[in-house]
Protein backbone atom coordinates (compact mmCIF):
# COMPACT_ATOMS: atom_id res chain seq x y z
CA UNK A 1 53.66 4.09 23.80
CA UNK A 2 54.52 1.60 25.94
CA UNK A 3 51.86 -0.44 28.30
CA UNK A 4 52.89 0.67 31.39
CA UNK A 5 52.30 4.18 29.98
CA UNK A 6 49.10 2.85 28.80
CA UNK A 7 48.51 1.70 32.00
CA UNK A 8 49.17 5.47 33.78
CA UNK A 9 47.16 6.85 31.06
CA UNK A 10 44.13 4.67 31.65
CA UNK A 11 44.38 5.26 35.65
CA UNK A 12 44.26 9.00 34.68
CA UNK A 13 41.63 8.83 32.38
CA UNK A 14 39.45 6.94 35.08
CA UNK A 15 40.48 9.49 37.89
CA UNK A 16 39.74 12.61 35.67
CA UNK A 17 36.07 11.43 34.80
CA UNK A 18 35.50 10.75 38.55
CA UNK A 19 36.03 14.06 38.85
CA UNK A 20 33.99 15.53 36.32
CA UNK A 21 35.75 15.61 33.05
CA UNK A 22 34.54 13.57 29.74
CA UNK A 23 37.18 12.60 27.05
CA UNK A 24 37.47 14.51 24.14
CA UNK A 25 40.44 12.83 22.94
CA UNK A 26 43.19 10.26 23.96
CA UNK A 27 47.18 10.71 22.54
CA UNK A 28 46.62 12.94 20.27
CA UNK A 29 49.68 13.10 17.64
CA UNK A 30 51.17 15.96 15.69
CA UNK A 31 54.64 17.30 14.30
CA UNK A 32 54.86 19.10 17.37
CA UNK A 33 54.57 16.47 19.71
CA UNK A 34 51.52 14.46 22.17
CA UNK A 35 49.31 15.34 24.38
CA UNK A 36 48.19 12.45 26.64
CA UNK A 37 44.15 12.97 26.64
CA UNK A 38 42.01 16.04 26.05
CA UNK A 39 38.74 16.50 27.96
CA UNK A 40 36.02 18.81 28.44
CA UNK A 41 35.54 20.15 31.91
CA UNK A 42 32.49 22.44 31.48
CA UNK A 43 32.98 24.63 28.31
CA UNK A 44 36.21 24.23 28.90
CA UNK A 45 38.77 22.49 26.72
CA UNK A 46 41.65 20.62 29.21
CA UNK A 47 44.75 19.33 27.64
CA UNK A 48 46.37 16.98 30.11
CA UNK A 49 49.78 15.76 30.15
CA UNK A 50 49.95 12.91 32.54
CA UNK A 51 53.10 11.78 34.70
CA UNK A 52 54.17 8.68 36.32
CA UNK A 53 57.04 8.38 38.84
CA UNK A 54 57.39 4.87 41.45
CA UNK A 55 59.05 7.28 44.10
CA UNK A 56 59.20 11.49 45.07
CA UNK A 57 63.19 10.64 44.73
CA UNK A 58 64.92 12.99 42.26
CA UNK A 59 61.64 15.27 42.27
CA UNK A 60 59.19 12.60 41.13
CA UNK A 61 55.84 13.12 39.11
CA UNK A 62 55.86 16.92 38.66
CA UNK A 63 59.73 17.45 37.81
CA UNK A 64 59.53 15.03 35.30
CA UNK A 65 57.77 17.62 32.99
CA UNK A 66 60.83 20.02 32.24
CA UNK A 67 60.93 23.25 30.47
CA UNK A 68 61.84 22.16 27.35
CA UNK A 69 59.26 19.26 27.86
CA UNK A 70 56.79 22.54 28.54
CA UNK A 71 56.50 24.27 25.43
CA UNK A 72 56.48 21.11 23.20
CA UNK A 73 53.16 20.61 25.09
CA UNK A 74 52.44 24.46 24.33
CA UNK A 75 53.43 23.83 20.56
CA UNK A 76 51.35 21.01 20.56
CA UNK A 77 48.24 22.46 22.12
CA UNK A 78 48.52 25.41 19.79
CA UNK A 79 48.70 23.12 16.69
CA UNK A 80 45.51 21.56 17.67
CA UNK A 81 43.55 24.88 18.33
CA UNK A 82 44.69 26.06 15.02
CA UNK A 83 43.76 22.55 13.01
CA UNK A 84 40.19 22.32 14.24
CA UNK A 85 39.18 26.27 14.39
CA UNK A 86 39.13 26.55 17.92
CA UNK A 87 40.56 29.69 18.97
CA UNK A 88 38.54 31.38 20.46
CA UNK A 89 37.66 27.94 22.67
CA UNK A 90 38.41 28.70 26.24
CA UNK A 91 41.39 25.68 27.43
CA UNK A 92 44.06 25.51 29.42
CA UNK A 93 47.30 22.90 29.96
CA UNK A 94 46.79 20.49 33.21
CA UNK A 95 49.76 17.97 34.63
CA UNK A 96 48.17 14.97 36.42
CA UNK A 97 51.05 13.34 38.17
CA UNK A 98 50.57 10.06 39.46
CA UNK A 99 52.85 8.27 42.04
CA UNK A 100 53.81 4.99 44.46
CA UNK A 101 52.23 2.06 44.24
CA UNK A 102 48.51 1.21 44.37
CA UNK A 103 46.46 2.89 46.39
CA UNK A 104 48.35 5.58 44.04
CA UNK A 105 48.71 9.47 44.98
CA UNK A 106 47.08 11.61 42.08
CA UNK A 107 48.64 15.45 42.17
CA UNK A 108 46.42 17.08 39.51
CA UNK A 109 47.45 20.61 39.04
CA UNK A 110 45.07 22.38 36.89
CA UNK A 111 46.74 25.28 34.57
CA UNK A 112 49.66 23.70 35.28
CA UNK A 113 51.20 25.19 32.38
CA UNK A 114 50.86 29.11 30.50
CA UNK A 115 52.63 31.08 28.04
């Protein structure tokens, strides 16, 4: 990963804890794919894929994560259920889309993604 990813990532990770979340995990790797950071909100398992766009042009943040960019996220949550025995662990798939310049806009849309 880059460090301006790093950099996105970081401002995400800060923003999510402000709002109640603790880190479980940060770019978490598998044959499937990554998933940005995993946290806890409650009992809750939250897989987060986070987004960073300078401008709305084209879409920004939010139509950055395409279909196909969807259910390698999917594949990869699914992988990491299976590897540590937590099926029957209640998640879900968030997108926390982060945009402009500093003071940034955070768009965090929770269950952002489903089968």
């Amino acid at each position: 990963m880059n460090k301006l990813g790093q950099l996105y990532e970081q401002l995400a990770l800060s923003y999510l804890q402000q709002q109640g979340l603790s880190l479980v995990q940060q770019n978490f790797q598998c044959k499937t794919g990554e998933i940005d950071l995993i946290m806890r909100d409650g009992a809750t398992l939250v897989f987060i894929e986070v987004k960073y766009r300078a401008s709305t042009a084209f879409g920004g943040a939010l139509a950055a994560v395409s279909y196909s960019k969807q259910q390698k996220l999917l594949r990869s949550c699914r992988w990491y259920l299976q590897q540590f025995r937590l099926s029957d662990q209640p998640c879900r798939l968030d997108v926390l889309a982060i945009e402009g310049a500093a003071p940034y806009q955070y768009q965090w849309l929770k269950n952002a993604i489903s089968q």
